[in-house]
Protein backbone atom coordinates (compact mmCIF):
# COMPACT_ATOMS: atom_id res chain seq x y z
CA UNK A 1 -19.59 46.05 -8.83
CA UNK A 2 -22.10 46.45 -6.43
CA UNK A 3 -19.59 44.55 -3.68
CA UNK A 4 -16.94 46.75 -4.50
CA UNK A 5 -19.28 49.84 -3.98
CA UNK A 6 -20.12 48.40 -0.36
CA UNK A 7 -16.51 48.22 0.18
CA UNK A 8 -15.32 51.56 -0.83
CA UNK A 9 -18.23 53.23 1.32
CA UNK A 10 -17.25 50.98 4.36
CA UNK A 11 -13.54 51.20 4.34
CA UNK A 12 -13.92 53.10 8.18
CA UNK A 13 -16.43 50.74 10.16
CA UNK A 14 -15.03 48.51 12.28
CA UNK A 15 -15.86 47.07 15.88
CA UNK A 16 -14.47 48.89 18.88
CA UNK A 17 -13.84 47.19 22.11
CA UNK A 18 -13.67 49.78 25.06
CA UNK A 19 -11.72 48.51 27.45
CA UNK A 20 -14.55 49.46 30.06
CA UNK A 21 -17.24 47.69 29.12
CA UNK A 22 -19.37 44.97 31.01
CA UNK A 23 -19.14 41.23 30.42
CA UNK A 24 -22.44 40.63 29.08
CA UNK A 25 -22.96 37.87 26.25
CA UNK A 26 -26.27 37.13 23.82
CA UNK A 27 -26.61 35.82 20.79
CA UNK A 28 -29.09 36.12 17.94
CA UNK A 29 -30.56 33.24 15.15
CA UNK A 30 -32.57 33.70 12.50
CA UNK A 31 -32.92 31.60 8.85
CA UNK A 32 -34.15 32.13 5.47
CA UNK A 33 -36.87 29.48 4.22
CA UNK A 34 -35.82 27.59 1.19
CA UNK A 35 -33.81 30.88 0.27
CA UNK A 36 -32.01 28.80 -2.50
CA UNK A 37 -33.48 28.72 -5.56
CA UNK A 38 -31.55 25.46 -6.63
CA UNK A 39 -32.33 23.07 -3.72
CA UNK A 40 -34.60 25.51 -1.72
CA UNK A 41 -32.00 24.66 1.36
CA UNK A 42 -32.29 27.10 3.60
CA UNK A 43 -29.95 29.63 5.52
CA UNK A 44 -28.84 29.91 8.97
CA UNK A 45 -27.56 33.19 10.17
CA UNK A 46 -26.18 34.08 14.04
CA UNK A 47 -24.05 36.62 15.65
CA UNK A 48 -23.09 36.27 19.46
CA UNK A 49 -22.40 39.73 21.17
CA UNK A 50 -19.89 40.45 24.27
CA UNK A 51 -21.17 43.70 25.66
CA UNK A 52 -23.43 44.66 22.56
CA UNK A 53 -20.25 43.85 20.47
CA UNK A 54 -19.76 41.64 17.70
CA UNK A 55 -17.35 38.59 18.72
CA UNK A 56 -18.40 35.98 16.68
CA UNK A 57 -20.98 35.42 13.31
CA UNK A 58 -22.04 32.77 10.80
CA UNK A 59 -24.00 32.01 7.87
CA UNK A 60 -23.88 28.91 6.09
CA UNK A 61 -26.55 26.91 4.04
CA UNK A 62 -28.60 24.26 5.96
CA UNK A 63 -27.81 20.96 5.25
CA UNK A 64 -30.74 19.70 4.84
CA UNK A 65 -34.17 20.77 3.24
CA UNK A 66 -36.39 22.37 5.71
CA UNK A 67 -40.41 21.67 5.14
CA UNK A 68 -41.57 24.69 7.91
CA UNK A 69 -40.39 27.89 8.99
CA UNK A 70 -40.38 26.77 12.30
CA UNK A 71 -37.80 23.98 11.04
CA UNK A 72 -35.75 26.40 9.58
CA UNK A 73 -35.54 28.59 12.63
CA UNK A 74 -34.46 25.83 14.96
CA UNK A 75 -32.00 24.26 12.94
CA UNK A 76 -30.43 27.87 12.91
CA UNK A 77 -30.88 28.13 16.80
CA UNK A 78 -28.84 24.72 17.00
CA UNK A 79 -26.42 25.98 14.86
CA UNK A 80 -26.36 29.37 17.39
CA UNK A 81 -26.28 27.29 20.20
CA UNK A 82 -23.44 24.99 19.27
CA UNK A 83 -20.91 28.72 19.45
CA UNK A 84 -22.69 29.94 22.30
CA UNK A 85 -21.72 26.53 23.97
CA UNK A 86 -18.00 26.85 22.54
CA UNK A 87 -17.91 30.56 23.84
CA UNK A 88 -19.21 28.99 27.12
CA UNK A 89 -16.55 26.64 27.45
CA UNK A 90 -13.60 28.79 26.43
CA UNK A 91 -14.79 31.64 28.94
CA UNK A 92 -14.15 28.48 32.19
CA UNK A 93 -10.82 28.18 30.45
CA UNK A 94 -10.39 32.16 32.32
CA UNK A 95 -12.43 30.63 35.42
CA UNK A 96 -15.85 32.49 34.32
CA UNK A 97 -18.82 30.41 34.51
CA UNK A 98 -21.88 31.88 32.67
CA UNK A 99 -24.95 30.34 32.33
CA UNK A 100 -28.24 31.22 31.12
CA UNK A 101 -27.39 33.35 27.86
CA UNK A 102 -29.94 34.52 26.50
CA UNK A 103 -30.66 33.27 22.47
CA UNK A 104 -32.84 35.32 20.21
CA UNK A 105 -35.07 33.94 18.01
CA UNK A 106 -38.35 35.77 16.09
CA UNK A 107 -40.07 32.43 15.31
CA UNK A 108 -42.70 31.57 18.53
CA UNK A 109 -42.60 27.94 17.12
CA UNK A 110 -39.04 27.48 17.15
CA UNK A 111 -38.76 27.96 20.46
CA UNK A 112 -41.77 26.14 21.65
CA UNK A 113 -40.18 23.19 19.93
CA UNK A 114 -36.66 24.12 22.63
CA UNK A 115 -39.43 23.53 25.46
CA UNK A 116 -40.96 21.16 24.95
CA UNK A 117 -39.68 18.33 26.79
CA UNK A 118 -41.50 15.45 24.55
CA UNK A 119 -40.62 14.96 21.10
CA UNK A 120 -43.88 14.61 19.16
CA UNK A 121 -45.19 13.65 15.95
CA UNK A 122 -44.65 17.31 14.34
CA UNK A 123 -40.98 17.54 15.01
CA UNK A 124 -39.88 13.81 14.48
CA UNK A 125 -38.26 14.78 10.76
CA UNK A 126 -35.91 17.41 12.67
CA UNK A 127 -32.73 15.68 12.32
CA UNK A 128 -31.52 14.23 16.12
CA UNK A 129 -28.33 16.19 16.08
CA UNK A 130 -30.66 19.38 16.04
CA UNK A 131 -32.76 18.67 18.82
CA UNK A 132 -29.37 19.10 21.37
CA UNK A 133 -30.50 22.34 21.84
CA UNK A 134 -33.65 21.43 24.08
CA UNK A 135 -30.49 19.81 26.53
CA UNK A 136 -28.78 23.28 26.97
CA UNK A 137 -32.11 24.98 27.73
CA UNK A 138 -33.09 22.27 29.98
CA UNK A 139 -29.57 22.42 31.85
CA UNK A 140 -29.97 26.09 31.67
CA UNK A 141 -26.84 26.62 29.70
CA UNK A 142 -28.90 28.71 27.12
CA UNK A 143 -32.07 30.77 27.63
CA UNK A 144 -34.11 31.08 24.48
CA UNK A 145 -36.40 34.51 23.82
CA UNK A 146 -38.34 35.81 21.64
CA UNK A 147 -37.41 38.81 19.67
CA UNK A 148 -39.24 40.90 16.83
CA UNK A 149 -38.17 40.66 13.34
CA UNK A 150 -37.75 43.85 13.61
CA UNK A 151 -35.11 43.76 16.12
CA UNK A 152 -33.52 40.61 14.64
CA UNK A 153 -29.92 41.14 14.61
CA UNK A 154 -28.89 38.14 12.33
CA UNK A 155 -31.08 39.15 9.38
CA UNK A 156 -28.06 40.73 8.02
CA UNK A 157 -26.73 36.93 7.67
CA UNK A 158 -29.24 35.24 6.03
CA UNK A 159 -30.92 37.91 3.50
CA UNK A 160 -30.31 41.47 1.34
CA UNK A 161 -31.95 43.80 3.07
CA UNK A 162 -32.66 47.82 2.49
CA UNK A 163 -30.22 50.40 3.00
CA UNK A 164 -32.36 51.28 6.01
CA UNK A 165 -32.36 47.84 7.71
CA UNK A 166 -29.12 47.02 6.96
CA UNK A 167 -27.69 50.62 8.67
CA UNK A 168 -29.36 49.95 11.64
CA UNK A 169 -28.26 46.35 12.38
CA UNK A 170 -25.18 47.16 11.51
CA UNK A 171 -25.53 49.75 14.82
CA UNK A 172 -26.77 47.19 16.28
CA UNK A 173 -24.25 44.68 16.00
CA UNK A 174 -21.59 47.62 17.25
CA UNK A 175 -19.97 48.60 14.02
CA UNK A 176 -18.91 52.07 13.87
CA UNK A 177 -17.18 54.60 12.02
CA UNK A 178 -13.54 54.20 13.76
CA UNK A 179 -12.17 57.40 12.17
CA UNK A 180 -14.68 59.38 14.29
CA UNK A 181 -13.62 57.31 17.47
CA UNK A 182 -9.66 57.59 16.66
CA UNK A 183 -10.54 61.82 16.27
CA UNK A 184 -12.38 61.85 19.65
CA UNK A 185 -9.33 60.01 21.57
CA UNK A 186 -6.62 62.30 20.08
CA UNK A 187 -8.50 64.81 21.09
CA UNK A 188 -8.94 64.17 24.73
């Protein structure tokens, strides 16, 4: 019921792509900690943005039991960075090489582990194929920042959240009401 609610008072949002817009790209990770109650796996949400617009989002359990928050997070980041480097490489199919995106993350640890060029003894049960991301930092392919939970885009992926929240990322992520947008262009 409650879905079908959400529908019915969403049928006019939608993304809107102005055709003058800049050609700027970020991205956003965040994760849940053992947000399953059956095998406390956790999940990884990310969005990546083109100009403050949504292009491309996922959410999908973790495959594997994280033991920190900080594991959690990076896993997620990995998972963020894997599209970011897919968006990367279908952008030089069009001849446009961008570098440096910048990858937002509100867990400190998580991105000390991207830094730090030595794997010690605290982040030798992260899973090799996760630690790929300290490569596209290090080749400057990604840049990974901090960013407030409050500000946290890809919260909406990976928990409920209040009516409040959840209005507000949805602004953020560049959903808006396309009947008002179809009025204003008739009417110019």
């Amino acid at each position: 019921k409650n879905i079908f609610r959400y529908l019915k008072g969403t049928v006019s949002l939608g993304l809107w792509y102005p055709s003058k817009t800049g050609f700027f790209i970020q991205a956003f990770s965040d994760s849940d900690l053992g947000g399953c109650t059956l095998d406390r796996k956790s999940t990884s949400g990310g969005c990546q943005l083109l100009d403050g617009k949504l292009v491309s989002w996922q959410s999908k359990k973790q495959t594997c039991v994280a033991i920190s928050t900080a594991e959690a997070e990076y896993i997620s980041a990995a998972a963020c960075t894997s599209q970011i480097i897919w968006i990367q490489s279908q952008l030089r199919d069009y001849a446009i090489n961008m570098k440096k995106i910048p990858l937002y993350c509100d867990s400190q640890s998580a991105i000390r582990i991207c830094h730090n060029p030595v794997q010690h003894s605290k982040t030798k049960h992260i899973a090799l194929r996760y630690h790929f991301i300290k490569d596209h930092v290090e080749d400057g392919n990604i840049e990974i920042h901090f960013v407030k939970t409050t500000e946290q885009l890809a919260d909406i992926f990976t928990k409920p959240l209040d009516e409040k929240s959840f209005v507000r990322i949805l602004a953020g992520l560049g959903m808006i009401d396309v009947n008002s947008v179809s009025k204003s262009i008739t009417q110019e």
